[in-house]
Protein backbone atom coordinates (compact mmCIF):
# COMPACT_ATOMS: atom_id res chain seq x y z
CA UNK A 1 9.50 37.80 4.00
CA UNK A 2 13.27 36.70 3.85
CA UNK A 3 14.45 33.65 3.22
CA UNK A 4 14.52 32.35 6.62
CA UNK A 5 11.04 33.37 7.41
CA UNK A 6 10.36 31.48 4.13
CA UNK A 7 11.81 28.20 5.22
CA UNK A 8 10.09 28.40 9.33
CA UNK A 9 6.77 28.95 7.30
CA UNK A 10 7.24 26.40 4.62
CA UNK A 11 8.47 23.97 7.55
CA UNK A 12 5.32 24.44 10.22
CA UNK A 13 2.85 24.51 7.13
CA UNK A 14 3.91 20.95 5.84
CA UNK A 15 3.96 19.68 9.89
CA UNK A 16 -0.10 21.28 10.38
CA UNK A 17 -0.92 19.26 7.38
CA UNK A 18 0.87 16.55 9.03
CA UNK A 19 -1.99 16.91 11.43
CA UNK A 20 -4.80 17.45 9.86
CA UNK A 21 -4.01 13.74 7.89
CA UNK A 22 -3.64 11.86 11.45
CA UNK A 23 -6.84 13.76 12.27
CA UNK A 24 -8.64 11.55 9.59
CA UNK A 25 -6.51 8.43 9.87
CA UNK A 26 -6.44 8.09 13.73
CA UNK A 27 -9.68 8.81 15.04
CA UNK A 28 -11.90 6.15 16.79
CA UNK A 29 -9.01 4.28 17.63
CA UNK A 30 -8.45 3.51 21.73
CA UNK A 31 -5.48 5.26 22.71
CA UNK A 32 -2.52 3.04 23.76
CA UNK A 33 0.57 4.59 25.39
CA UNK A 34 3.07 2.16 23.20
CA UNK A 35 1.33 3.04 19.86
CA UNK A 36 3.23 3.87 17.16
CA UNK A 37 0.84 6.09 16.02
CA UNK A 38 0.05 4.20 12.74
CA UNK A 39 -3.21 2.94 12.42
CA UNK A 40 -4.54 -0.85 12.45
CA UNK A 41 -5.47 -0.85 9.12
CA UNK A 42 -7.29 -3.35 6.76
CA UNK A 43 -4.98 -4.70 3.91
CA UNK A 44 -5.96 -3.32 0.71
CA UNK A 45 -6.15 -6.49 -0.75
CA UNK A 46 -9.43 -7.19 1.36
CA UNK A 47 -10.90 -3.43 0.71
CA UNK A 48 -11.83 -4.59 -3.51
CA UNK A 49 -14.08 -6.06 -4.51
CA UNK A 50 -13.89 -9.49 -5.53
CA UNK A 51 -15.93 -11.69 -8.08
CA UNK A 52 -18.41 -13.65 -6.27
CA UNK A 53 -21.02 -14.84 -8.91
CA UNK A 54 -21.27 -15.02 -12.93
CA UNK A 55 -23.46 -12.53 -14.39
CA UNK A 56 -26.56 -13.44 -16.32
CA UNK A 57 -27.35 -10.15 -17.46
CA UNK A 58 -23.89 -9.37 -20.01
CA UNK A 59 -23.76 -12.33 -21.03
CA UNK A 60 -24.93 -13.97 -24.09
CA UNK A 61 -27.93 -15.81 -22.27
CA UNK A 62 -29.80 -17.27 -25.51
CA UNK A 63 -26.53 -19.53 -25.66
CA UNK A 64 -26.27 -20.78 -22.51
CA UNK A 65 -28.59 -21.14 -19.11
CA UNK A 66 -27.19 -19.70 -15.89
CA UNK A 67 -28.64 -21.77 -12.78
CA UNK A 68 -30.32 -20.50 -10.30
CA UNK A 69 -27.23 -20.20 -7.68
CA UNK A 70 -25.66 -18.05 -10.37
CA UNK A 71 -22.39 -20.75 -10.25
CA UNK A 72 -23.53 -23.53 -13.02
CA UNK A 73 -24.01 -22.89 -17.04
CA UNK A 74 -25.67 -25.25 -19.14
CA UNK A 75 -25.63 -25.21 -22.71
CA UNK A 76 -28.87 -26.97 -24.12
CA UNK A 77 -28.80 -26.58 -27.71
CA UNK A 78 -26.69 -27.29 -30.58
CA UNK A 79 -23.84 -24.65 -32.25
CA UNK A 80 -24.20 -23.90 -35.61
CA UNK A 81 -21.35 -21.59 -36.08
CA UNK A 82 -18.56 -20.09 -34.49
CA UNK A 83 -20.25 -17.10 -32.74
CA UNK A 84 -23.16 -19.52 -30.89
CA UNK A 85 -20.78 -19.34 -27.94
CA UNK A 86 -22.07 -19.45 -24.73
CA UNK A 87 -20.16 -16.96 -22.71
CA UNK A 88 -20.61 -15.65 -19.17
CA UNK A 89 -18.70 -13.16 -17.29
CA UNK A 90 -17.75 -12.93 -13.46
CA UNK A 91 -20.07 -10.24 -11.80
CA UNK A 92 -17.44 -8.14 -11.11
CA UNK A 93 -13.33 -7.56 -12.84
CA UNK A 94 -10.81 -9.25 -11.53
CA UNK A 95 -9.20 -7.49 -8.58
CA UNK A 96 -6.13 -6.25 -9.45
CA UNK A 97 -4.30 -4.29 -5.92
CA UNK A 98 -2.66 -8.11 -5.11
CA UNK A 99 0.10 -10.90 -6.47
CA UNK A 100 -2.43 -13.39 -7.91
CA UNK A 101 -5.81 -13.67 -8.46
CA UNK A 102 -7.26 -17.07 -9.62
CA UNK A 103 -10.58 -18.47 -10.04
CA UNK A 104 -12.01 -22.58 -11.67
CA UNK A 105 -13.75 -24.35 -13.47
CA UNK A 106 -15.51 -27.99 -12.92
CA UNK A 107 -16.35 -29.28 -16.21
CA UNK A 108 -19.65 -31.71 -15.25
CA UNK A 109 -20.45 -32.54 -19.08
CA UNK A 110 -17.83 -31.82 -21.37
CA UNK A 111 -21.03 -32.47 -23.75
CA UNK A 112 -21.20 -32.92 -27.82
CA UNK A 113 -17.82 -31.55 -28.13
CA UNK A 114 -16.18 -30.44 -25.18
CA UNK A 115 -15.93 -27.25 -26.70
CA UNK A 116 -15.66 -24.99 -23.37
CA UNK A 117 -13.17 -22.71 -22.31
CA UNK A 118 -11.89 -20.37 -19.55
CA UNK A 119 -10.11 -17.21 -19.49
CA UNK A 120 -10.06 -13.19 -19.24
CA UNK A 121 -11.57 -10.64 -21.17
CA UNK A 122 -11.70 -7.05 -21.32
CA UNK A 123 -15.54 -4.96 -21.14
CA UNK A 124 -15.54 -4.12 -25.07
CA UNK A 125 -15.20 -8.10 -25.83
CA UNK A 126 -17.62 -9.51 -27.94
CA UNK A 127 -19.86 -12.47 -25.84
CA UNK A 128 -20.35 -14.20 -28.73
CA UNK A 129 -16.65 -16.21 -29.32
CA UNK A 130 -14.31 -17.76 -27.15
CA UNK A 131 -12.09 -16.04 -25.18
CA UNK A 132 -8.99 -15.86 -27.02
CA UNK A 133 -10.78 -15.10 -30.07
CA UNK A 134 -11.10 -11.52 -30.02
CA UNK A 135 -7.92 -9.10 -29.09
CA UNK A 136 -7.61 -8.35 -25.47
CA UNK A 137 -8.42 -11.93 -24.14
CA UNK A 138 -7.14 -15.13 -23.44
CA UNK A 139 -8.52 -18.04 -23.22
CA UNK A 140 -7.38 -21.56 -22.50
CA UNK A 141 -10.24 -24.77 -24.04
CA UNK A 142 -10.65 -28.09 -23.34
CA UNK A 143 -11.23 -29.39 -26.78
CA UNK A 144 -7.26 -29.23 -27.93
CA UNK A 145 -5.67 -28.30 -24.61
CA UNK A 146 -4.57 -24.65 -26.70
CA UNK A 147 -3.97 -21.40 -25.26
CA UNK A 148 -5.94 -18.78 -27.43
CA UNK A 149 -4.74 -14.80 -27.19
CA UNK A 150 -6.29 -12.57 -29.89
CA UNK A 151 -6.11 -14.04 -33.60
CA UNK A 152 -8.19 -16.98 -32.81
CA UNK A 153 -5.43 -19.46 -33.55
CA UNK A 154 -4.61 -21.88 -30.62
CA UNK A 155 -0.94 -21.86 -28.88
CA UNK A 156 0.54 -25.00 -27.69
CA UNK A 157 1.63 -24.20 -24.17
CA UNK A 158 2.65 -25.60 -20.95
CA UNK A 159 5.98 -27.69 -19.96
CA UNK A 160 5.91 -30.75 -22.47
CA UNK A 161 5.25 -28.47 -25.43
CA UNK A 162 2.32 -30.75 -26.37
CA UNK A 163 -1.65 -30.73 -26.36
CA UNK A 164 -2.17 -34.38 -24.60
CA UNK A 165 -1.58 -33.47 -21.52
CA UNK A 166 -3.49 -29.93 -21.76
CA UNK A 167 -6.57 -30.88 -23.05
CA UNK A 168 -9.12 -31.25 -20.31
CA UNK A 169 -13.07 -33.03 -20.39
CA UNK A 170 -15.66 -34.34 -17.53
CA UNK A 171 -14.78 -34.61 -14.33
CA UNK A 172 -11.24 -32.49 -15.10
CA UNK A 173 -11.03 -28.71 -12.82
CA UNK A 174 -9.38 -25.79 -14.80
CA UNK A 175 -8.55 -22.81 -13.25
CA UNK A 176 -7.28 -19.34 -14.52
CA UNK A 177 -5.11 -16.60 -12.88
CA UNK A 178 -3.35 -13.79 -12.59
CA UNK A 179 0.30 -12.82 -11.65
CA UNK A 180 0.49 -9.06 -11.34
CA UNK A 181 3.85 -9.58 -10.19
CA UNK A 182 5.20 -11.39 -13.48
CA UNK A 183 2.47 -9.80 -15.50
CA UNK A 184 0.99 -13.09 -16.72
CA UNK A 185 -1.91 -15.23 -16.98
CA UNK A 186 -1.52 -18.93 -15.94
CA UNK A 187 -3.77 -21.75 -16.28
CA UNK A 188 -4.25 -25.01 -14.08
CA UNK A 189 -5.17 -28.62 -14.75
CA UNK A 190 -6.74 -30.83 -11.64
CA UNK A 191 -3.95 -28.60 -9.51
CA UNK A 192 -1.07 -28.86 -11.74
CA UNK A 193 0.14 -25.19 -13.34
CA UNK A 194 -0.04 -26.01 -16.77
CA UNK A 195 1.73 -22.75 -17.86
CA UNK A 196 1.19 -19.14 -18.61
CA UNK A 197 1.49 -15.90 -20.71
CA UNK A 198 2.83 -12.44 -21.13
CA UNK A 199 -0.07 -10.43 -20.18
CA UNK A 200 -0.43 -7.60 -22.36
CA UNK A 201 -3.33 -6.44 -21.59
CA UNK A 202 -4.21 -3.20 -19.81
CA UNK A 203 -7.02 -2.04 -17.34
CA UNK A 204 -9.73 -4.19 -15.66
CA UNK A 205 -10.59 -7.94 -16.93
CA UNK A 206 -13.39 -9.84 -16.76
CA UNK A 207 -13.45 -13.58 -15.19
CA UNK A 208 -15.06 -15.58 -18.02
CA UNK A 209 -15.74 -18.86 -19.05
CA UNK A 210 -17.68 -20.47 -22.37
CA UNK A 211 -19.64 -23.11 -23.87
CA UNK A 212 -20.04 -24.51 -27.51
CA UNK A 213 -21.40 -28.10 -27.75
CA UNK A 214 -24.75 -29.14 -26.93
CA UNK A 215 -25.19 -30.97 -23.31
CA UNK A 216 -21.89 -28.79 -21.70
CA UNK A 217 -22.11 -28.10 -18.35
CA UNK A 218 -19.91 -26.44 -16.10
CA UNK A 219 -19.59 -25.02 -12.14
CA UNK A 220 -17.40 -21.96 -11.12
CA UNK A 221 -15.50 -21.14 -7.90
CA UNK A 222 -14.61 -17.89 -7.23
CA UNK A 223 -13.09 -18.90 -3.81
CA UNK A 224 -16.24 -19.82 -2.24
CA UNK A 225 -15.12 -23.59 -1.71
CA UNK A 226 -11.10 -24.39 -1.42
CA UNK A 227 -9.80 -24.44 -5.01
CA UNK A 228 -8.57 -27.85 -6.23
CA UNK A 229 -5.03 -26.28 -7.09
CA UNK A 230 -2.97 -24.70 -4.07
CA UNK A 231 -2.86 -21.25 -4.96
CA UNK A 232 -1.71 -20.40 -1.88
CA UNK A 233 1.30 -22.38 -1.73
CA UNK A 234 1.90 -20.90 -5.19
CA UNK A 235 1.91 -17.36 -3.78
CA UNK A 236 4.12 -18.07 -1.20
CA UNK A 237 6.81 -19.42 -4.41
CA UNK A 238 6.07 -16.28 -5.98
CA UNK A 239 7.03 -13.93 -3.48
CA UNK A 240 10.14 -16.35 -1.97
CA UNK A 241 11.12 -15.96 -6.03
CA UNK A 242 10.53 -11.98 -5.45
CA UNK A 243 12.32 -11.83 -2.25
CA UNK A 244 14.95 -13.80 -3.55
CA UNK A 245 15.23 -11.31 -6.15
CA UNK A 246 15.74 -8.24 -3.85
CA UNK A 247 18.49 -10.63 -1.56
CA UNK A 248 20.40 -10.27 -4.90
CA UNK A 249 20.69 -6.71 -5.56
CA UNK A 250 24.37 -6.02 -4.54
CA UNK A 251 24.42 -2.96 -1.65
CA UNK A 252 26.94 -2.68 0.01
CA UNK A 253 27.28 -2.29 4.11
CA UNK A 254 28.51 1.19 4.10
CA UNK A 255 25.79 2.48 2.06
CA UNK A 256 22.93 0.67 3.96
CA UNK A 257 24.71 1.47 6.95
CA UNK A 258 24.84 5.36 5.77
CA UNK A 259 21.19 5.36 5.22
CA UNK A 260 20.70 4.36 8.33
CA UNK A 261 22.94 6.52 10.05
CA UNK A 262 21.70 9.78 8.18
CA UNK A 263 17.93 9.49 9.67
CA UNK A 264 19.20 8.91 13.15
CA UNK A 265 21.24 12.15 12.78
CA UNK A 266 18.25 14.01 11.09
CA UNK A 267 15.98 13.10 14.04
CA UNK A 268 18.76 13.96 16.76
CA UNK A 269 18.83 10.36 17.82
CA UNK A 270 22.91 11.18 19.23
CA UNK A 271 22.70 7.73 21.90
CA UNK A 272 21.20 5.68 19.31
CA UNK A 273 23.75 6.51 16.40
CA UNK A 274 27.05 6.05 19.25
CA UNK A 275 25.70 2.54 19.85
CA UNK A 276 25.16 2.04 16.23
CA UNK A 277 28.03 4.06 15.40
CA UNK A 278 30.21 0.77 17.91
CA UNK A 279 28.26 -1.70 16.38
CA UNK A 280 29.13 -0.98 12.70
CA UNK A 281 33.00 -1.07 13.30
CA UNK A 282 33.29 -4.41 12.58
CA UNK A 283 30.72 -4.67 9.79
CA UNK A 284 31.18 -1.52 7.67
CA UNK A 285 33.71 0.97 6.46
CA UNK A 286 33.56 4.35 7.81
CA UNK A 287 30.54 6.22 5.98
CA UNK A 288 32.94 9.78 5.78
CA UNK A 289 35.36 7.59 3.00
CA UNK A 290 32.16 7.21 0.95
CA UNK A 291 31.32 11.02 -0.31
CA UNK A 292 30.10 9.54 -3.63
CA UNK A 293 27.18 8.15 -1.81
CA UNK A 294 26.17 11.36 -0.83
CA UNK A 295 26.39 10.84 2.81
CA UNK A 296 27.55 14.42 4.91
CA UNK A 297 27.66 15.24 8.40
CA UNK A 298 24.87 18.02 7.60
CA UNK A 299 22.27 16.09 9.98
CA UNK A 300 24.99 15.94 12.57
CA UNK A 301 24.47 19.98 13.04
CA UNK A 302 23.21 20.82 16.29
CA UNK A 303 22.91 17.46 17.31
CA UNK A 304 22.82 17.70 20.81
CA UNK A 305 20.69 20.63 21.29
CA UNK A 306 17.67 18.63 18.95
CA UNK A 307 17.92 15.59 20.91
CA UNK A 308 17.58 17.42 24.20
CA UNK A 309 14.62 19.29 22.66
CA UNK A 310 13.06 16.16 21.52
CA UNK A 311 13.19 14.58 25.11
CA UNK A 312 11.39 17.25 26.41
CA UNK A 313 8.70 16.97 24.18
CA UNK A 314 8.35 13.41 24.50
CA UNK A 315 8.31 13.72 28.04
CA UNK A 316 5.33 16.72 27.64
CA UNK A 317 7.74 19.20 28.90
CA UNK A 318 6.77 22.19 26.59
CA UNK A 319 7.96 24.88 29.45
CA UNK A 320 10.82 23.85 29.35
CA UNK A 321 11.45 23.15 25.58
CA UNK A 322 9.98 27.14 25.17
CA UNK A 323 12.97 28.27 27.44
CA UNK A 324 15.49 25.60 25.76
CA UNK A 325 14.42 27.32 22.24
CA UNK A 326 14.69 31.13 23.53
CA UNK A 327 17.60 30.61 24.56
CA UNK A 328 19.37 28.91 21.86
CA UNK A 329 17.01 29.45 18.59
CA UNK A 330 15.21 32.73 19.62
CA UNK A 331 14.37 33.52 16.24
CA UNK A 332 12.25 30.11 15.97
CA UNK A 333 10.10 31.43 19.06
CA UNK A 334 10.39 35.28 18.50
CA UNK A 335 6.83 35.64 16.65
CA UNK A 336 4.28 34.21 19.30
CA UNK A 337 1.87 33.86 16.71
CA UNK A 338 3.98 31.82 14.59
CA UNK A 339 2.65 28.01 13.49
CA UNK A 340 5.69 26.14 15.43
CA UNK A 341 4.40 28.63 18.24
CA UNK A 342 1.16 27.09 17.80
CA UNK A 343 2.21 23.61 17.57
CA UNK A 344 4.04 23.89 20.64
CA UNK A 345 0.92 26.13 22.82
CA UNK A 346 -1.71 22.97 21.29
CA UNK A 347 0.83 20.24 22.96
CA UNK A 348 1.00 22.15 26.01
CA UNK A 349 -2.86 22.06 26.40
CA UNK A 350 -2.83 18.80 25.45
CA UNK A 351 -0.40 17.66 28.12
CA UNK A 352 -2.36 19.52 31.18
CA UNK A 353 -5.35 17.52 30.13
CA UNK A 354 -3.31 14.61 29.82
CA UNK A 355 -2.02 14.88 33.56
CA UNK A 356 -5.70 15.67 34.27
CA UNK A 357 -5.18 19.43 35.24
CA UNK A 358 -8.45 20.87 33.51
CA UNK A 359 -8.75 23.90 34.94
CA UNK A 360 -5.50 24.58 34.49
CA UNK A 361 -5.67 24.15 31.15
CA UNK A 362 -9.10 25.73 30.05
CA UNK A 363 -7.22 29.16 31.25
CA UNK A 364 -4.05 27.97 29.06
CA UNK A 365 -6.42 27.79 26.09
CA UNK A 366 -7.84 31.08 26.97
CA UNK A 367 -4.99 32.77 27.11
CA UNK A 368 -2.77 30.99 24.19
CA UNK A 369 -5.78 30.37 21.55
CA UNK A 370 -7.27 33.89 21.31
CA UNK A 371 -4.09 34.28 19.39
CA UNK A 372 -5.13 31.89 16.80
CA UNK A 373 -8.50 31.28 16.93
CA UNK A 374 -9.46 34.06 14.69
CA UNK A 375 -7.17 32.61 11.85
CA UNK A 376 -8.69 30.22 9.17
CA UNK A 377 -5.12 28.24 9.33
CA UNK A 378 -5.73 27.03 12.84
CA UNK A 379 -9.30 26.98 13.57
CA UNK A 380 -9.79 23.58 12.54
CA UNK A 381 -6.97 22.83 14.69
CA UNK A 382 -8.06 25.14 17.28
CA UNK A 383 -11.41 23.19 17.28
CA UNK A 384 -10.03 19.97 17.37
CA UNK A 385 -7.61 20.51 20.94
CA UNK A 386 -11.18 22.43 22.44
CA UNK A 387 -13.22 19.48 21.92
CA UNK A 388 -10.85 17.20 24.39
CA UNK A 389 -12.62 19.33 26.93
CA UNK A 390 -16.21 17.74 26.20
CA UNK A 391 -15.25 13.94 27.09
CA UNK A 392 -15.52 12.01 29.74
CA UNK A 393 -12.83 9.57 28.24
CA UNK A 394 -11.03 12.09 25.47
CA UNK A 395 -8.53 9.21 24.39
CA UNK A 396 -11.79 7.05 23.11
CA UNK A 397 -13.03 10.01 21.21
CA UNK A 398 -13.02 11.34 17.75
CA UNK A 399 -9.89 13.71 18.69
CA UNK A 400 -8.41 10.94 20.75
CA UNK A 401 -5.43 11.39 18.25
CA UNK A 402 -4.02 13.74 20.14
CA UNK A 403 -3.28 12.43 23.35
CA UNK A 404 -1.05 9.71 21.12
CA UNK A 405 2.87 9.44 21.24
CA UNK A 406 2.09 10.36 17.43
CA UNK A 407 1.29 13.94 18.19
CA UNK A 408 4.53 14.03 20.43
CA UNK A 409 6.23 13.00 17.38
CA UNK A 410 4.91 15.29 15.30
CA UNK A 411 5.81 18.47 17.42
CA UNK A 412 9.19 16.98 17.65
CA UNK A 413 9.87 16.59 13.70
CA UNK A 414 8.45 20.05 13.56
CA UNK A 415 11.12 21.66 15.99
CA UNK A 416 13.74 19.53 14.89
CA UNK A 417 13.06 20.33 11.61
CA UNK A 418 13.19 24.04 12.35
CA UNK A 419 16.80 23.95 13.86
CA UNK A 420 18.07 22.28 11.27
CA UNK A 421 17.15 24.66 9.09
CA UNK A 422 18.99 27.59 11.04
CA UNK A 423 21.93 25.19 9.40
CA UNK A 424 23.57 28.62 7.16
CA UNK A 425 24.61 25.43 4.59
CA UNK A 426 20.98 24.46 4.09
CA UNK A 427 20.29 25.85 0.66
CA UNK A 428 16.57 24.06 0.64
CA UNK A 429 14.32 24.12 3.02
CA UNK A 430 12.25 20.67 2.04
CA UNK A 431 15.49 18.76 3.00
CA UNK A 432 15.23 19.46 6.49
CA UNK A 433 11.71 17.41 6.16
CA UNK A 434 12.81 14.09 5.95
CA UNK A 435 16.03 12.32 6.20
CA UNK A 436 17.52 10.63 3.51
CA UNK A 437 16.32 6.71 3.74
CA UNK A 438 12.05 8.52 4.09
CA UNK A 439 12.96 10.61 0.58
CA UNK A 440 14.32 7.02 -1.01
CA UNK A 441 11.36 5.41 0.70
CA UNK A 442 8.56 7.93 -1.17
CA UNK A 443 10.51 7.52 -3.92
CA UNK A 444 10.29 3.65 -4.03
CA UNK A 445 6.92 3.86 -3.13
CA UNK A 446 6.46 6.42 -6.47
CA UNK A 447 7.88 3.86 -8.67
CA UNK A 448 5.70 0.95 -7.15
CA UNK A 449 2.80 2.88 -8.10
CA UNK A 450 3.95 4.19 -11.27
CA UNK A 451 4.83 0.34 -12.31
CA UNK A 452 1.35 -0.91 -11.09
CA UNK A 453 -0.35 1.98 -13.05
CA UNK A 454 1.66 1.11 -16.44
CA UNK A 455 0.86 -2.54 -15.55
CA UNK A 456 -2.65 -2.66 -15.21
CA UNK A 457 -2.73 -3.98 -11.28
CA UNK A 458 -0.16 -5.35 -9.13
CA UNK A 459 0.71 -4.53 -5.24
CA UNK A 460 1.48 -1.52 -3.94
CA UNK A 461 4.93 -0.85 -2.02
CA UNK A 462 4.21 -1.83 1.54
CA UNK A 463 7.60 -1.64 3.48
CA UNK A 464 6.00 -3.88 6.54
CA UNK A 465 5.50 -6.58 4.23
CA UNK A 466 8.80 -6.73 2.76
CA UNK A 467 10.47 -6.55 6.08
CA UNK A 468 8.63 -9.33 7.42
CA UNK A 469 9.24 -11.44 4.41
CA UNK A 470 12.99 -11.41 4.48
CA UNK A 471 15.37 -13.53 6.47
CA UNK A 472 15.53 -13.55 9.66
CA UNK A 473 18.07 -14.38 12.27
């Protein structure tokens, strides 16, 4: 196999994988002609699972009585020594694929000694001290207003550097959070943010709260009822603080405006880049005096040529884009059993059932798919086009996928990719994939992922959000 052989196979392999992932992320979903193609899906912030009651069975129960709604703790007896705590953890870890997570405390008896606390503990903590008391937890109590983190020695924290204020009895709320973002804990006071702490600790942690004088009694919401301080109004500082972070990373025009440029040349998009090509005049300096950037007129090769192509698909015109290609790419069509071949036969089929030509195209499939049907690469594939053929209403279906603009799309990036790598000064094939801003993309996403791994939690990269979030106008 020579090298360009190499680089068609390498190309139509990574595009039928392409496939077979919208297969199992777009099924089920009623077709719509202005569809992206993307999905309607559910934020993965509401996909984990949350704490939603205190468990009675880790706990350490001969301390302290859980009430029946699995929300109150009582402890009834008197401490003797430091490890009669009563402590009870959430029923589940703290979630940790968001910003914040928070969770409070009502303290209805601060009792004997108002000896309770609240905090965040790891699975291999002992539920027999405070939290605070033992490495890998933190703890904030109510008796001195301290913040507790490992050594069992309480921390003066919080704004006015004093305990006064901190310390909290009956009738007070106390909360405790998490800010993936900042990688801290913080604590609350009757809705005031009392203050927080390097979070050093890694992996899951465990909601928790504890009791230590006879006749304290406490409640805990886990988000049930509306929390006494406003954590939403607290998120939306914390990401304004984040986005004002990202308005202050220094980029210049010409190399946002390169980016830009470079993936409508990869994708052939030659009306889109003249208008944006007028519009950036005034705005930016020409993107050929910036070579250190790394921005070439590679994408520009055969510009016109790929943008005709890709009209023609979009418009379902796969006659036509077969002639376009034999006469100006022969080599990509020369092998008719070739995957782009087969990528381009499957959108044919797809577009005489589209048009509603079934006859039409049960003899296409005859004809075209004995060619691939035997072959363990496309029978899945193969399989999936066929079954159109069974349904009254295909684009409601399990393979309604296929009739998308998506699947358009993907044929498109397939031959476009293709041509460009007929380019004699492409040295890798893989480049002709993507165009430069998707490779910085997956790489951004990488890092996001690789940051929230090291972390212990946090968000993951989600472009949408980010977009929406910054200025507008």
């Amino acid at each position: 196999m020579d090298q360009n052989q190499f680089a068609n196979e390498f190309i139509s392999s990574y595009y039928l994988q392409q496939w077979r992932h919208n297969s199992k992320t777009l099924t089920l979903t009623p077709f719509n002609e202005s569809d992206s193609g993307r999905p309607d899906t559910e934020d993965e912030d509401d996909r984990e699972e949350c704490p939603t009651e205190l468990d009675t069975v880790n706990s350490s129960g001969w301390f302290s009585v859980v009430g029946p709604d699995k929300l109150s703790v009582l402890y009834p007896n008197a401490n003797l020594h430091d490890h009669d705590v009563g402590v009870v953890h959430a029923n589940r870890t703290a979630p940790s694929k968001r910003l914040l997570y928070y969770f409070e405390m009502y303290v209805k008896n601060a009792g004997a000694k108002g000896q309770n606390s609240i905090g965040f503990v790891t699975s291999d903590f002992k539920v027999r001290r405070h939290p605070g008391w033992e490495p890998n937890s933190y703890g904030y109590r109510g008796d001195d207003g301290l913040l507790y983190h490992g050594p069992g020695k309480g921390e003066s924290f919080g704004p006015t550097n004093t305990t006064g204020d901190t310390k909290y009895s009956t009738g007070d709320t106390v909360g405790g959070g998490i800010n993936y973002a900042a990688q801290e804990f913080f604590f609350t006071k009757n809705g005031v943010l009392v203050g927080s702490v390097y979070k050093d600790v890694k992996g899951p942690v465990f909601p928790t709260v504890a009791l230590h004088s006879q006749g304290e009694e406490v409640t805990v919401n886990f988000g049930k009822d509306p929390f006494v301080f406003d954590i939403k109004a607290y998120e939306a500082e914390q990401r304004a603080k984040q986005q004002y972070e990202i308005d202050s990373i220094s980029l210049t025009l010409s190399a946002s405006h390169g980016l830009v440029r470079s993936y409508l040349q990869h994708y052939g998009y030659e009306g889109t880049l003249e208008l944006f090509d007028m519009a950036s005049k005034s705005t930016a300096s020409p993107i050929s005096s910036l070579p250190e950037n790394g921005f070439n007129e590679e994408d520009m090769y055969a510009m016109n040529q790929r943008r005709t192509l890709r009209q023609l698909i979009s418009r379902g015109e796969i006659d036509e884009t077969f002639a376009k290609l034999g006469e100006w790419y022969p080599q990509i069509v020369q092998d008719d059993k070739s995957s782009i071949c087969f990528l381009l036969h499957s959108q044919k089929f797809i577009e005489l059932l589209r048009v509603g030509k079934l006859e039409e195209a049960v003899r296409y499939a005859r004809t075209e798919f004995g060619k691939f049907k035997r072959s363990s690469e496309f029978g899945d594939l193969v399989k999936d086009c066929s079954s159109l053929l069974a349904y009254e209403e295909p684009d409601k279906s399990t393979v309604g996928y296929l009739l998308r603009e998506s699947q358009r799309e993907l044929v498109a990036d397939a031959v476009n990719a293709m041509i460009l790598a007929t380019n004699p000064n492409v040295k890798d094939a893989k480049c002709c994939l993507q165009s430069r801003l998707e490779r910085l993309l997956r790489q951004l996403t990488a890092c996001f992922l690789e940051r929230r791994s090291m972390n212990g939690g946090g968000e993951a990269f989600d472009l949408r959000r980010i977009l929406n979030s910054g200025k507008k106008g």
